[in-house]
Protein backbone atom coordinates (compact mmCIF):
# COMPACT_ATOMS: atom_id res chain seq x y z
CA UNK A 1 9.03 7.02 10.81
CA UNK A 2 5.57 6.54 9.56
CA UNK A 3 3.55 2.97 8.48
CA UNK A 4 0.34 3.41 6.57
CA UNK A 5 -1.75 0.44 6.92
CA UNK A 6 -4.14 -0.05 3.55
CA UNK A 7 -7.32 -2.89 4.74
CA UNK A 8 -8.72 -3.94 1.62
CA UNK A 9 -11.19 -6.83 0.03
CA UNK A 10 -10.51 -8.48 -2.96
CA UNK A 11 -11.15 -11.88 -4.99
CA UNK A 12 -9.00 -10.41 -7.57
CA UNK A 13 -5.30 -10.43 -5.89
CA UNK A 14 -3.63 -11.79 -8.30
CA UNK A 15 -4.86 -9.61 -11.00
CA UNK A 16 -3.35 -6.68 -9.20
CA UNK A 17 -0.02 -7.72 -8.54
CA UNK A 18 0.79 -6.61 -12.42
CA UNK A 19 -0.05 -3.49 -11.69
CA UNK A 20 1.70 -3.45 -8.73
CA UNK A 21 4.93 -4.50 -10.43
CA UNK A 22 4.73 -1.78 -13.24
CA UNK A 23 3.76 0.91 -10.99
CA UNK A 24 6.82 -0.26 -9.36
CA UNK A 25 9.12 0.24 -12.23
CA UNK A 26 7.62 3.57 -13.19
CA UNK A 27 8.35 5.08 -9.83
CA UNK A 28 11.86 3.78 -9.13
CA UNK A 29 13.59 6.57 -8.22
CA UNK A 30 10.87 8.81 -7.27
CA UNK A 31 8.56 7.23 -4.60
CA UNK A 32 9.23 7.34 -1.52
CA UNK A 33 7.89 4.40 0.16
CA UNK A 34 10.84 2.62 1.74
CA UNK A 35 9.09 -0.81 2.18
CA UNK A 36 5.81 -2.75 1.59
CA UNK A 37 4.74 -5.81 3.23
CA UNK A 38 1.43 -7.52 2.30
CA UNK A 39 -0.19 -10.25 4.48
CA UNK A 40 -3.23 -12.52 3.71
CA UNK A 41 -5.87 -12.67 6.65
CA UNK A 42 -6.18 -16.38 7.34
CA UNK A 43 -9.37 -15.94 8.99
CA UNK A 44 -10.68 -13.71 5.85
CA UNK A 45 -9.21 -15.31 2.79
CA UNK A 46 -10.85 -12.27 0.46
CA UNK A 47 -8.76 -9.59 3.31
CA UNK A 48 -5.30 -8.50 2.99
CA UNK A 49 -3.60 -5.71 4.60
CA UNK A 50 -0.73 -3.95 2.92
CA UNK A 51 1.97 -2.23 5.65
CA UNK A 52 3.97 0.73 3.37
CA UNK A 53 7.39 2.04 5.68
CA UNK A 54 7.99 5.72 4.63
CA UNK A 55 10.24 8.32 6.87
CA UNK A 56 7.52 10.69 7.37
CA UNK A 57 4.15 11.92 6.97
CA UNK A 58 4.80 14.27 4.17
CA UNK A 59 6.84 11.86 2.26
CA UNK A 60 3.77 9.24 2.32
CA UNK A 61 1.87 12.25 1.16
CA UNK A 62 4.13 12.82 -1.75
CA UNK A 63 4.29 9.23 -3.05
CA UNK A 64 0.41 9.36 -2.89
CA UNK A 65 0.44 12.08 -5.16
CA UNK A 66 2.54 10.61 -7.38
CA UNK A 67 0.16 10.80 -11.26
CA UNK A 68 1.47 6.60 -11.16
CA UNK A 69 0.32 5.92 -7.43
CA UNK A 70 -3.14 7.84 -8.53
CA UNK A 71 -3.69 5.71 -11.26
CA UNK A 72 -2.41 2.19 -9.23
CA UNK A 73 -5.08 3.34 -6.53
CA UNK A 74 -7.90 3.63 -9.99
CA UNK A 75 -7.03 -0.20 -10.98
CA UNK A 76 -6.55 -1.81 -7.59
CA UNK A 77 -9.94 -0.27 -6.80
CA UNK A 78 -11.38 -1.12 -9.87
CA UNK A 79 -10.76 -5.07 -8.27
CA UNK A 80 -11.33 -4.48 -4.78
CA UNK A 81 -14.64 -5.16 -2.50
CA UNK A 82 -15.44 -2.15 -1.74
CA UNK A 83 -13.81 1.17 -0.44
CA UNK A 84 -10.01 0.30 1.03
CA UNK A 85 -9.49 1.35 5.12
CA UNK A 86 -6.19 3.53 5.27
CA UNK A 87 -4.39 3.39 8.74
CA UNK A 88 -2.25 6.48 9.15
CA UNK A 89 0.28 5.38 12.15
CA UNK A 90 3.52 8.10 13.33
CA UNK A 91 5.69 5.39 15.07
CA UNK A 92 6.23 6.11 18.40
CA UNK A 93 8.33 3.37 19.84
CA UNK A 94 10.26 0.51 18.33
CA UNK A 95 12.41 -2.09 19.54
CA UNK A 96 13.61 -5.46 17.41
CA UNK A 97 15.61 -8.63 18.54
């Protein structure tokens, strides 16, 4: 399993979630992220940090390359502070209650 970590600035959140949403739809059936979790800072109102599942490496690789997830990564930045921080993690251990 892999978990890329994306650490980015915006005052513009909201404004991205519709193109989240139809870069959604045009990839169904072709991405391969598996999961996507998104969490406000609550010590950094203007930080979030988006947590993508995908079952390896190469298949995080692939769904960047995707022409849709190029041009979602164009508009996000286009309302983002700044450059985004990308955490590449290879899970290692896991355990859940």
């Amino acid at each position: 399993m892999f978990i890329q970590i994306i650490d980015f600035q915006s005052r513009r959140f909201e404004e991205g979630t519709k193109h989240v949403e139809e870069w959604k739809s045009a990839t169904k059936g072709k991405r391969t992220a598996k999961r996507s979790v998104v969490c406000k800072d609550l010590d950094n109102p203007d930080r979030y940090l988006n947590i993508v599942w995908f079952d390896s490496y190469e298949d995080a690789m692939r769904n960047s390359e995707l022409p849709e997830t190029q041009q979602l990564a164009e508009q996000l930045g286009k309302l983002s502070d700044g450059a985004p921080i990308f955490r590449n993690l290879e899970v290692v251990e896991e355990w859940q209650d």
